[in-house]
Structures are given as C-alpha cells and as structure tokens.
Protein backbone atom coordinates (compact mmCIF):
# COMPACT_ATOMS: atom_id res chain seq x y z
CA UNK A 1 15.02 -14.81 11.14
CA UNK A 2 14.24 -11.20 9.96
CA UNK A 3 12.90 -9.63 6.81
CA UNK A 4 16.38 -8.87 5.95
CA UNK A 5 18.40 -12.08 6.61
CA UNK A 6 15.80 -13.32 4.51
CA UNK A 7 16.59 -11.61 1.67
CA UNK A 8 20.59 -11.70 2.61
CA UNK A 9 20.39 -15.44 2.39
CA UNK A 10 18.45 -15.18 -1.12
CA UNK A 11 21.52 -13.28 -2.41
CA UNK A 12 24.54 -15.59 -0.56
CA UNK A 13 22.98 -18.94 -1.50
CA UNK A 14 21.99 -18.03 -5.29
CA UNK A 15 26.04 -16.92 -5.38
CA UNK A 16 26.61 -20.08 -4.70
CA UNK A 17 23.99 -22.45 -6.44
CA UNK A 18 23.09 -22.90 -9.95
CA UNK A 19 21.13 -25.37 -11.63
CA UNK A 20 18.27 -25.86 -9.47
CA UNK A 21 14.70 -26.40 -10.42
CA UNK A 22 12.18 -24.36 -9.56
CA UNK A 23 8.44 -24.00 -8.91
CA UNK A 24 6.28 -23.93 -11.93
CA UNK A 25 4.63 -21.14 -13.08
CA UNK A 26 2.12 -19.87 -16.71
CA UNK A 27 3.48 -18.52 -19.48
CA UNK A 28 4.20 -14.79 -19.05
CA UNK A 29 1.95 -11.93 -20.80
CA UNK A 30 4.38 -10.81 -23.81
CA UNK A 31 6.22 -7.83 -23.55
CA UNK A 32 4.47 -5.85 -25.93
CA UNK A 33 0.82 -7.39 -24.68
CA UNK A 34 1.36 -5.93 -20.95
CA UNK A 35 -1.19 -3.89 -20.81
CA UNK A 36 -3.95 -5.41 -22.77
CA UNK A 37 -4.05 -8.46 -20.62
CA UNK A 38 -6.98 -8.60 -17.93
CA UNK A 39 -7.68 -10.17 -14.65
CA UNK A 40 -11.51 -11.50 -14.79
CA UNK A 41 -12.16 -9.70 -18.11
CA UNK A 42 -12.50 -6.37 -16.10
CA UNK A 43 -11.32 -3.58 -18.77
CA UNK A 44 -10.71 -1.19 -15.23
CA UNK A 45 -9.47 -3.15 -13.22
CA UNK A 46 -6.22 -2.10 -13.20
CA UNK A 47 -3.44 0.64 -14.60
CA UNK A 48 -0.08 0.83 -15.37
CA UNK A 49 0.84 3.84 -13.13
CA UNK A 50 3.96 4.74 -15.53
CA UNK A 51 1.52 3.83 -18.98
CA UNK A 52 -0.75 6.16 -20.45
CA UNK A 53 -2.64 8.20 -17.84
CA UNK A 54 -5.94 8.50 -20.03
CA UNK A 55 -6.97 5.50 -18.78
CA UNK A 56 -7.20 6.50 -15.11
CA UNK A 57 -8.45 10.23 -15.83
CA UNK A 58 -11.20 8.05 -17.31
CA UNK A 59 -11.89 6.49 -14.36
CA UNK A 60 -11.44 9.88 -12.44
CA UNK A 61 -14.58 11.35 -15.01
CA UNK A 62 -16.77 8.54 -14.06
CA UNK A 63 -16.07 8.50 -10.42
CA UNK A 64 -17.30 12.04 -10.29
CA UNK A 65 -20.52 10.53 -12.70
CA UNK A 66 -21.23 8.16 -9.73
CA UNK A 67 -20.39 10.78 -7.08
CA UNK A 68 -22.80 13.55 -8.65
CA UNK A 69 -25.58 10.94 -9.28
CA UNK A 70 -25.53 9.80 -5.16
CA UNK A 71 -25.64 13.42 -4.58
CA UNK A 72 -28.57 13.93 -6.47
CA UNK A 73 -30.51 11.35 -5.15
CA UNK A 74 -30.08 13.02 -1.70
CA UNK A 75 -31.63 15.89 -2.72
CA UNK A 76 -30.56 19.01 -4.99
CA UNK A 77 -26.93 19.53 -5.94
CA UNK A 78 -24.51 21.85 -3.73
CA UNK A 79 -23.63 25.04 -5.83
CA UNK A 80 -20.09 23.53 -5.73
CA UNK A 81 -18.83 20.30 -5.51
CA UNK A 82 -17.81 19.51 -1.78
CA UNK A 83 -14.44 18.94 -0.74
CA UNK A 84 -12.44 16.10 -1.96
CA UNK A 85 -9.97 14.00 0.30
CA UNK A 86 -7.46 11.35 -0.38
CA UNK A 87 -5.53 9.02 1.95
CA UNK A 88 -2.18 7.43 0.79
CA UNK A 89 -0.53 4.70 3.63
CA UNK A 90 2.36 3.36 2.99
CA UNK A 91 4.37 -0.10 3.43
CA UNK A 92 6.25 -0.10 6.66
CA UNK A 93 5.78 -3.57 7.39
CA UNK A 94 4.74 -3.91 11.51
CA UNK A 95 5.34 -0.46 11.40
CA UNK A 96 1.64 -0.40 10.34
CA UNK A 97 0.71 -0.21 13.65
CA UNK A 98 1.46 3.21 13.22
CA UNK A 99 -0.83 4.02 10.64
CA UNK A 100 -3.95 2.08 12.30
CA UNK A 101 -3.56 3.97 15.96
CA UNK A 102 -3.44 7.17 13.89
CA UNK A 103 -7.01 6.28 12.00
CA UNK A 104 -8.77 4.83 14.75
CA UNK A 105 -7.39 8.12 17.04
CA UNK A 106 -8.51 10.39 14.41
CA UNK A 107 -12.34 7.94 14.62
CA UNK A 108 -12.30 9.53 18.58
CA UNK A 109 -11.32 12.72 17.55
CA UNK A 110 -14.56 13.11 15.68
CA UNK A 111 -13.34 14.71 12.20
CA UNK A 112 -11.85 12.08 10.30
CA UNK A 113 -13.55 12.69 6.54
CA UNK A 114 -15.12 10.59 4.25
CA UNK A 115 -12.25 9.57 1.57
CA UNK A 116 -13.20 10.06 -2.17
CA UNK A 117 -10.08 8.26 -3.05
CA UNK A 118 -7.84 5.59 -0.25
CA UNK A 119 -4.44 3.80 -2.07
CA UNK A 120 -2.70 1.73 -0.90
CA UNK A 121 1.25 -0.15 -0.80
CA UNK A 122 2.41 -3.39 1.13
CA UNK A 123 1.07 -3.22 5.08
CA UNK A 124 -0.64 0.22 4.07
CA UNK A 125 -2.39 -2.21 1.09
CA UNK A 126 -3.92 -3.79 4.38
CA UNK A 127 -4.99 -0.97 6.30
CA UNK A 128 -6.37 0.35 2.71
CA UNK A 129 -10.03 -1.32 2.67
CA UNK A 130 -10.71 -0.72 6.18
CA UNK A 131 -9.86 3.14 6.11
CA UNK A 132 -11.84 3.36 2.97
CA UNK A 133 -15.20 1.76 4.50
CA UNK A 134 -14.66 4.50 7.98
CA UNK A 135 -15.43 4.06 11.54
CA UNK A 136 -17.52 0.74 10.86
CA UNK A 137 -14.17 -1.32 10.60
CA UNK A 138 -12.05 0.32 13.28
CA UNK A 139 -11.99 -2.75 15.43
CA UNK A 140 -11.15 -4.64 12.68
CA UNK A 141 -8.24 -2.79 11.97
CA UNK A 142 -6.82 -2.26 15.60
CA UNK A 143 -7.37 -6.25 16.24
CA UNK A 144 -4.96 -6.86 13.04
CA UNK A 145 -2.50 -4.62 14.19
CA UNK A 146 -2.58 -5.53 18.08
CA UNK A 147 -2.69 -9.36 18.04
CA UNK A 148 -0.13 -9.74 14.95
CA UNK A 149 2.57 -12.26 15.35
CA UNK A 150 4.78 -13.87 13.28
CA UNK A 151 3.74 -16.96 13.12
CA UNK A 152 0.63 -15.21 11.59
CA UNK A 153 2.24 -13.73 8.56
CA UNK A 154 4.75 -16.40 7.97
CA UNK A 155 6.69 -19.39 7.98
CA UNK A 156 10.85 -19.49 7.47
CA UNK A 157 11.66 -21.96 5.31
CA UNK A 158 15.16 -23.61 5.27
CA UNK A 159 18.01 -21.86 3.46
CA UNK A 160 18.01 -24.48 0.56
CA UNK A 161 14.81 -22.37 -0.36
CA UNK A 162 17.10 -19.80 -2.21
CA UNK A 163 17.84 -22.74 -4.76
CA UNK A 164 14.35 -24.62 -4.72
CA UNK A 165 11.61 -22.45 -4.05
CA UNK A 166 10.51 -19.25 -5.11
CA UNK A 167 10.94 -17.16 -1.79
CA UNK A 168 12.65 -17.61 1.95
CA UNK A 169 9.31 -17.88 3.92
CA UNK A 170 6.08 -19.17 3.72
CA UNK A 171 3.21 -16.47 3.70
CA UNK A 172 0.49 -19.13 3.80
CA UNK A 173 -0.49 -17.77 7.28
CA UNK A 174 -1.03 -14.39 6.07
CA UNK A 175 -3.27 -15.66 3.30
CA UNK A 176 -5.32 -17.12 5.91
CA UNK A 177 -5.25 -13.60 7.91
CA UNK A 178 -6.39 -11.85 4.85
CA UNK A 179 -9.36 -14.35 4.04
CA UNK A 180 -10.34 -13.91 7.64
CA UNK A 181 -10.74 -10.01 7.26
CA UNK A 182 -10.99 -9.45 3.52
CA UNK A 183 -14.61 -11.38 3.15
CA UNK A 184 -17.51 -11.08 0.97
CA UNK A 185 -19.24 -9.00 2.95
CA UNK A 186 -16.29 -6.46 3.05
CA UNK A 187 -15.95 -6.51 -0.77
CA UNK A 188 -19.86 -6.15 -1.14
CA UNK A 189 -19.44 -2.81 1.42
CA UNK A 190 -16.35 -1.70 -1.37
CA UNK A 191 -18.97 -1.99 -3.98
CA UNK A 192 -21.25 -0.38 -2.87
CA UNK A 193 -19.21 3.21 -1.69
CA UNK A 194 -17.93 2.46 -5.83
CA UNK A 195 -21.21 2.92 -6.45
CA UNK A 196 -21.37 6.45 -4.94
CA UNK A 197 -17.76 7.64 -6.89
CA UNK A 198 -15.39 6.57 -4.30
CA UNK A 199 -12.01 5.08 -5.16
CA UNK A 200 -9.78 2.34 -3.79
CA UNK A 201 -6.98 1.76 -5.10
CA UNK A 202 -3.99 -0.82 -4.26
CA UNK A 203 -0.20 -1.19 -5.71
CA UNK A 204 1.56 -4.13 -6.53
CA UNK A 205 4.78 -4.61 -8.94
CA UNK A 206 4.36 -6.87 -11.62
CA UNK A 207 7.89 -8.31 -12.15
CA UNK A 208 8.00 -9.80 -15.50
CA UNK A 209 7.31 -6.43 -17.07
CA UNK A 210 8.91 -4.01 -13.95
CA UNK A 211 6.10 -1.98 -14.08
CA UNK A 212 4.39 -0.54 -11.07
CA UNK A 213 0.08 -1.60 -11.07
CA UNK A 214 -2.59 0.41 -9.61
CA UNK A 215 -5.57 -2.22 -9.02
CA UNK A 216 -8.96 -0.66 -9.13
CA UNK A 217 -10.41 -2.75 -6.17
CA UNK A 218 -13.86 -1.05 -6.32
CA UNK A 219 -14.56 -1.63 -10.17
CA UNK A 220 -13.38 -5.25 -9.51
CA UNK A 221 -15.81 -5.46 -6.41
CA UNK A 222 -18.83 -3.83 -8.34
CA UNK A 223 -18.56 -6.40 -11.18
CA UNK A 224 -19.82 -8.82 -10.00
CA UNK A 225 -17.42 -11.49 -11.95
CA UNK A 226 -17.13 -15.25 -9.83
CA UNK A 227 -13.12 -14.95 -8.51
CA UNK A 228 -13.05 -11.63 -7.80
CA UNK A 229 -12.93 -12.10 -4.09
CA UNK A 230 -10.04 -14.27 -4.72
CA UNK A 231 -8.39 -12.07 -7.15
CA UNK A 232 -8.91 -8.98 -4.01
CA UNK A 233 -7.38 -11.56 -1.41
CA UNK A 234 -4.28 -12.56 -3.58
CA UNK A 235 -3.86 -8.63 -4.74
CA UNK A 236 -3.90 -8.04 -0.82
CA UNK A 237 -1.28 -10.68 -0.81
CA UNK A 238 0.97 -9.73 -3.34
CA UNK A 239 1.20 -6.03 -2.29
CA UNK A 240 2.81 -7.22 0.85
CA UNK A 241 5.05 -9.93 -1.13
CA UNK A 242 8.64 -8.44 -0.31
CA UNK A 243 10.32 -9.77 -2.87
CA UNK A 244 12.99 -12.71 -1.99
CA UNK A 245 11.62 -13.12 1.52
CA UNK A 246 8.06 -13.55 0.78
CA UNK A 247 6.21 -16.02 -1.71
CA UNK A 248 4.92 -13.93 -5.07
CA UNK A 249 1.66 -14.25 -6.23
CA UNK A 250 0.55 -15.60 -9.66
CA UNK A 251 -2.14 -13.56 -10.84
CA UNK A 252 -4.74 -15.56 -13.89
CA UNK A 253 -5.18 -12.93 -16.51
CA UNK A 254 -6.54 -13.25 -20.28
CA UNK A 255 -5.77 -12.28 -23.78
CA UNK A 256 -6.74 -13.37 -27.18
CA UNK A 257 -8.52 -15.86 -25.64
CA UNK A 258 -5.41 -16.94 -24.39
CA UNK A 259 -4.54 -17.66 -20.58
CA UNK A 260 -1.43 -16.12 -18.95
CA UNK A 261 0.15 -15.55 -15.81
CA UNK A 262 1.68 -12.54 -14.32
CA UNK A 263 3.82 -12.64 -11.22
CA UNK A 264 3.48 -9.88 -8.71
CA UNK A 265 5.07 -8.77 -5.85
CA UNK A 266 4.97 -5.93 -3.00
CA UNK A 267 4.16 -2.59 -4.74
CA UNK A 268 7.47 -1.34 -2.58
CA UNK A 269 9.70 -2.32 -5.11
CA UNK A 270 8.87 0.64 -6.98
CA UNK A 271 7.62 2.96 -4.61
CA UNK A 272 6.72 2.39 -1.00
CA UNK A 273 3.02 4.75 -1.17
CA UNK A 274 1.54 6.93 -4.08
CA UNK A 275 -1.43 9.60 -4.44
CA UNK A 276 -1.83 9.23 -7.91
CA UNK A 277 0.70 9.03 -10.89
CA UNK A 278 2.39 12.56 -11.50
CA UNK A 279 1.40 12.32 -15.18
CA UNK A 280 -2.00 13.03 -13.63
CA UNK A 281 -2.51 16.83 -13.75
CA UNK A 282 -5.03 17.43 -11.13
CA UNK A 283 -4.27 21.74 -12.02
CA UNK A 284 -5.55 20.89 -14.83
CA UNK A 285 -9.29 20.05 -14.47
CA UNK A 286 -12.13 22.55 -14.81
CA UNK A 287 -13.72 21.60 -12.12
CA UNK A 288 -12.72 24.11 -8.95
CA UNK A 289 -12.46 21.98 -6.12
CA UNK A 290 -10.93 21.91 -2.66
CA UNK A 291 -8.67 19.01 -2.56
CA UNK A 292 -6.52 17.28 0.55
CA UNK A 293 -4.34 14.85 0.54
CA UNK A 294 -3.23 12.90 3.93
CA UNK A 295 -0.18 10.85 3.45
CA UNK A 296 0.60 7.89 6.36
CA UNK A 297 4.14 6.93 6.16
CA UNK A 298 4.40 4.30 8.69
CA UNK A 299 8.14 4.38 9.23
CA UNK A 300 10.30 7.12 10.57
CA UNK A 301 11.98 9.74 8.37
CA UNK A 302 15.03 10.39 9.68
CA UNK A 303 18.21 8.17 9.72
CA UNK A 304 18.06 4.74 12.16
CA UNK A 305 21.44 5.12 13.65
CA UNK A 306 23.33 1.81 14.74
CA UNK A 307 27.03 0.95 14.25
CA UNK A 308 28.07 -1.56 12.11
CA UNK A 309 30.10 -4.63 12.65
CA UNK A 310 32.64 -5.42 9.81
CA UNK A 311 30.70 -8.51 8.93
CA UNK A 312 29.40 -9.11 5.39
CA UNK A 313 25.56 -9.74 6.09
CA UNK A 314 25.44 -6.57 8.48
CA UNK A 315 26.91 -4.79 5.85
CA UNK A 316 24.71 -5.70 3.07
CA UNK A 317 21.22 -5.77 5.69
CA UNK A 318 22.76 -1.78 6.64
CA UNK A 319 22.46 -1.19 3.00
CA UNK A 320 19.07 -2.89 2.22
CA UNK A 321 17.63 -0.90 5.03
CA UNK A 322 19.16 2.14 4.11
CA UNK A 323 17.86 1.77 0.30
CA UNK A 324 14.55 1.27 1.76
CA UNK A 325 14.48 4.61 4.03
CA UNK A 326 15.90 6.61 0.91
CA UNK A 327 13.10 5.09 -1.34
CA UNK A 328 10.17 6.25 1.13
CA UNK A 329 11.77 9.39 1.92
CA UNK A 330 11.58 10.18 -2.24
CA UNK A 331 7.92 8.31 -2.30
CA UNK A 332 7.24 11.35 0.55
CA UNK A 333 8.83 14.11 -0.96
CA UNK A 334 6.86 13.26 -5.16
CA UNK A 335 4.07 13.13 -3.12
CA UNK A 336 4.65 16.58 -2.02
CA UNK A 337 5.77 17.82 -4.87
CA UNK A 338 2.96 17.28 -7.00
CA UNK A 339 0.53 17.93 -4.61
CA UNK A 340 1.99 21.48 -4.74
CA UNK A 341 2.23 22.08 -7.74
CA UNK A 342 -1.72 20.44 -8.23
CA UNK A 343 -2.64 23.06 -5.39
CA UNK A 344 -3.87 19.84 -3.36
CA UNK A 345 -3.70 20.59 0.75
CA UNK A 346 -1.12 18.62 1.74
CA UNK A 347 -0.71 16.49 5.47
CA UNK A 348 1.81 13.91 6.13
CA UNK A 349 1.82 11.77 9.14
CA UNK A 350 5.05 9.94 10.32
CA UNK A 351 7.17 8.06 12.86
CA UNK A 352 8.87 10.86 14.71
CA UNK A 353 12.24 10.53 16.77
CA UNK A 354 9.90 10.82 20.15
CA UNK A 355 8.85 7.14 19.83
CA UNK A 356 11.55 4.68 21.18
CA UNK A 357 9.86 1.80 22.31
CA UNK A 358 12.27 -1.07 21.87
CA UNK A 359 11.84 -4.02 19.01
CA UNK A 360 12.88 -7.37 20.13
CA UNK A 361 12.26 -8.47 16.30
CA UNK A 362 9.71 -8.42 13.41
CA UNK A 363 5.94 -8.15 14.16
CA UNK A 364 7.20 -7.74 18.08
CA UNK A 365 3.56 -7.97 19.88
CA UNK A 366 4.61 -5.35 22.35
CA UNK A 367 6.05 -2.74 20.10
CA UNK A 368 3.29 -2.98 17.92
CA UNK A 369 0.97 -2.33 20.71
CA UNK A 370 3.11 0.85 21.80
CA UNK A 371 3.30 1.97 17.92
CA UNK A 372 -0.82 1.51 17.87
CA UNK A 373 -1.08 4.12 20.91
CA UNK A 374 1.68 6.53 19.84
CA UNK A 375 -0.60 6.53 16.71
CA UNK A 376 -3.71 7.48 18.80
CA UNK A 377 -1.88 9.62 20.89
CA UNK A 378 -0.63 11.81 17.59
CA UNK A 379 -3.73 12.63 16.16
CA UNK A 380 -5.79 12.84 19.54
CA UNK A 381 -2.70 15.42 21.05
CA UNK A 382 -3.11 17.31 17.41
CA UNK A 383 0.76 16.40 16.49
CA UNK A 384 -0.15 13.81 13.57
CA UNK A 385 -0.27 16.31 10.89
CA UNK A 386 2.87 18.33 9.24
CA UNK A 387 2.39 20.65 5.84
CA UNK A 388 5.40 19.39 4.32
CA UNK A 389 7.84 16.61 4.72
CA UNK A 390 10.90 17.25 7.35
CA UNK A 391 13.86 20.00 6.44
CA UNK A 392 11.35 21.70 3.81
CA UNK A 393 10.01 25.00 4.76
CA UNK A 394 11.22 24.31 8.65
CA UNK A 395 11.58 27.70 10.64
CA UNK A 396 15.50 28.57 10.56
CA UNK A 397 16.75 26.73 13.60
CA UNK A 398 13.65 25.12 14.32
CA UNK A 399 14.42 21.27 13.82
CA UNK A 400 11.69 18.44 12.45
CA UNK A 401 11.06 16.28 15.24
C-alpha cells in the first residue's frame, strides 16, 4: 500500500468510526508551558522556529565562540573570518536517493566544503548527520539509500488501524535502521565538530501545540546527559513520522518537576526543509562574512502530470500529492527569498524533468539506485547547482529544465 492510501484510508475509516479506544499516551505540556518544557534538562536543545528568535541568535553567538576558539588553537586568527556554508535537505521520502548521490558525487568532485551549519526535514533529517560529519560517512549514506526496502522502513497494518491505533503502518523497522546507523560513536563524532562551532540542526512538528521544532542535535550530543542517544534516534524518527501513515513519536520532556509528553511528527507538516527561521536577520550582524547556502530538494519542481480517474481515493491521493509539491515549492522559494535579502549565496539542487526512471512503488530498490546516480551524475557533470529556484530570473525563452 502507498504513503498515500495510507493516509486516504486514515481519512475514509475515521468518517466512518467513532468511539474507539486508542493507544495511551502522557499528559500533554500546557498550552501556555510549550516552550519552557525540556527534553533531558538541556536548556538548547531545541527552538520553536516561529517563537522568539533570541534564543537561536544565542546559539548563533556561541557557535562562532566555539568556532573562533578551534581556530585559535590552530594557530593565529585569519584577518577575517572564513567563509561560512550551510546545507538544507529536504523530505522527499525515497526521493532521498537524490540528495545522497548528489553529496557523495560532490565527495569525488573534490570541493564539497566543510558545513558550519547542516538542517534537516523528514528523509533529509536522515541524510542530515552524515553530511554534517563529511566524506568519513559517505558509504554510510549511499548503503542507506541503495539497499532501502520497504520492509525496512515499515510494516502496513490492517485498515481497522484508523480506529485502534495511532497510525496506518508500523515504523518499527525503521527504528531499527536508525539505531543501526545513528550509534554512539556517530553522536560522539556530532559532539565533537559542536565543539569546534558547527551546527546540526533537525525539524520535527510537535502536534499538540502546531508548532514547527528546530532540535539542536549537537548541544544534545555534547551534554553528555544518559538518553540522549535515544532522544537523537527517536528525533530521527519522528522527523520522518508522516503523519496518519506513520507511528508518532512520544518525546519525555520536564517541567516544574513535572513529567510530560509531547507528540511529534515529520517536520513536513509545516515545511518540507528550512535554512533558518526568517525572523533571523542574518543582514543584520556586524560581522562581514561570506555566506552560502546549498539547498537539496529531493523531489522535482515542476508539476507530476498523470490523468485522473473519477474515483474518490484518486481524487483525494491527486490532491494530497499536489498539496505536498505546492508546500516544497514555497519551502524553496522562503528559502530564496531570505537568503536574498540576507545577501547569503544561494544554490539549489533538484529533481529535474531529465530523470524518468520508472517507480514500480514506494522505496522501489531500482529507482532508488537510478535516483543515487542521477545524483552523482549532477554534481560530477556540474548541472547540480541553479542560483535561484525555476521561472525566477530564467533568460526570456530559456525554460528551467
């Protein structure tokens, strides 16, 4: 069954049912306590991207703390600071096949920077931690995205689940993917580049209060605090949580003294990648910097043609899809916007029309394969890279591929 019957059938059945019980869960944080709560006691470990954006701009100030301190003990300061780069991948689902050919192309091509800041959303909340720790985990990532199947992300449940459970599949298999690749020794190497300013930073949607969370998986590595490897793994989890189809994720957090739970889901429900929040005014620093921003949306931007049949559930899966593609296309386009206007070098990498390679379903062994080396192929052939998302700033006549 795919992503989207999944979710159909969540919508037919609960039209249908009432009354049912459902899985237990904690008490929720209260409305007004949102953001005081904390995972592990860790005061940074995560932001409310649409809360006050002091908090991160904090972090920001200390980053560049750690960052000038590892410089020093190299030797004497450069006369200017050196140039910054961030890398944004988005959700996509198998589509982030796309997204791990490109990185592990741009390894071969020999000038793929160091990233002072990586984030993070759904299958790009995967490929996250192993662009952020470089080269060293390339086989890592390729292996994930070549030998996925899935019956390794997930397990269909019966339709009954719309009444009885709390989502249409399974994801039990995934959790054991993650805890295969996201180990100790991964979140010890996370620490560590935290250490010298870096930044990683992960989205998920926390549902009770529909607000979009920014997890700051570095300052939760570098503390040190027993369950934060678990609290990594299930953030890892939830990011990719679409919601209906796949299980949520309870996440422990603390207040008062008081023990709550907060239920969070794929960081796509709000927006599908993000650089930074747009409150955050990068113009605005004193600090004269080059800046570039690299931006993987692993999903193509123009429109998936198919005719419809007349049939309720291809209707409504036409729409779901199509609400989808609109969302990242606007994720792309605030991206680009603010970058502008921040004076941030801006590169986006996409699915273009050129790659056809058929799907026989979801997580497809053999298309992901062919997405992997269209990937490679991108960046090695120097196509990967465009200054500005399709049908802005295009040559007259000239049209985006």
């Amino acid at each position: 069954m795919s992503i989207h019957r999944l979710l159909l059938a969540v919508a037919l059945v609960c039209l249908v049912g009432t009354g049912c019980s459902i899985p237990d869960r904690g008490e929720a944080v209260p409305r007004a306590d949102t953001a005081r709560a904390m995972p592990l006691g860790i005061p940074n470990a995560r932001f409310y991207a649409d809360g006050d954006p002091k908090l991160m701009v904090d972090e920001g100030l200390q980053s560049g703390l750690r960052e000038a301190a590892a410089l020093r003990a190299q030797g004497p300061l450069p006369t200017k600071p050196p140039p910054a780069y961030f890398l944004a991948v988005s959700g996509g689902g198998d589509n982030g096949a796309f997204g791990a050919g490109l990185l592990n192309g741009w390894t071969a091509v020999g000038n793929r920077p160091t990233f002072k800041m990586v984030t993070g959303v759904s299958t790009g909340a995967l490929i996250a931690p192993f662009a952020f720790l470089g080269s060293d985990y390339d086989a890592q990532l390729r292996e994930v995205y070549t030998t996925m199947t899935p019956d390794k992300v997930y397990r269909a449940r019966g339709i009954t689940a719309a009444l009885f459970d709390d989502a249409m599949a399974d994801t039990g298999p995934l959790a054991e993917v993650i805890a295969k690749y996201a180990d100790q020794k991964l979140l010890d190497a996370i620490a560590v580049e935290y250490g010298k300013g870096r930044l990683l930073m992960i989205g998920t949607t926390d549902l009770d209060a529909q607000r979009p969370v920014i997890w700051n998986i570095g300052a939760i590595a570098a503390s040190g605090k027993p369950g934060s490897l678990e609290l990594f793994r299930k953030i890892l989890r939830a990011s990719a949580a679409i919601p209906g189809a796949f299980q949520p994720v309870l996440i422990d957090v603390e207040l008062d003294g008081k023990k709550y739970q907060e239920l969070h889901v794929d960081g796509g429900a709000i927006a599908q990648l993000f650089l930074y929040p747009p409150s955050i005014d990068m113009s605005a620093a004193n600090i004269k910097r080059e800046r570039y921003a690299y931006i993987i949306r692993n999903a193509r931007l123009d429109p998936d043609y198919a005719m419809a049949e007349r049939r309720t559930i291809t209707i409504a899966g036409r729409a779901i899809s199509t609400m989808l593609a609109a969302s990242g296309v606007n994720d792309v386009l605030r991206t680009y916007f603010v970058s502008q206007r921040d004076k941030v070098d801006y590169n986006l990498a996409y699915i273009g029309r050129d790659f056809d390679a058929p799907k026989k379903g979801e997580f497809d062994q053999a298309y992901m394969n062919a997405l992997y080396e269209y990937g490679v192929r991108e960046i090695v052939e120097g196509r990967a890279w465009h200054k500005h998302p399709p049908g802005l700033g295009s040559p007259a006549g000239v049209p985006s591929r």
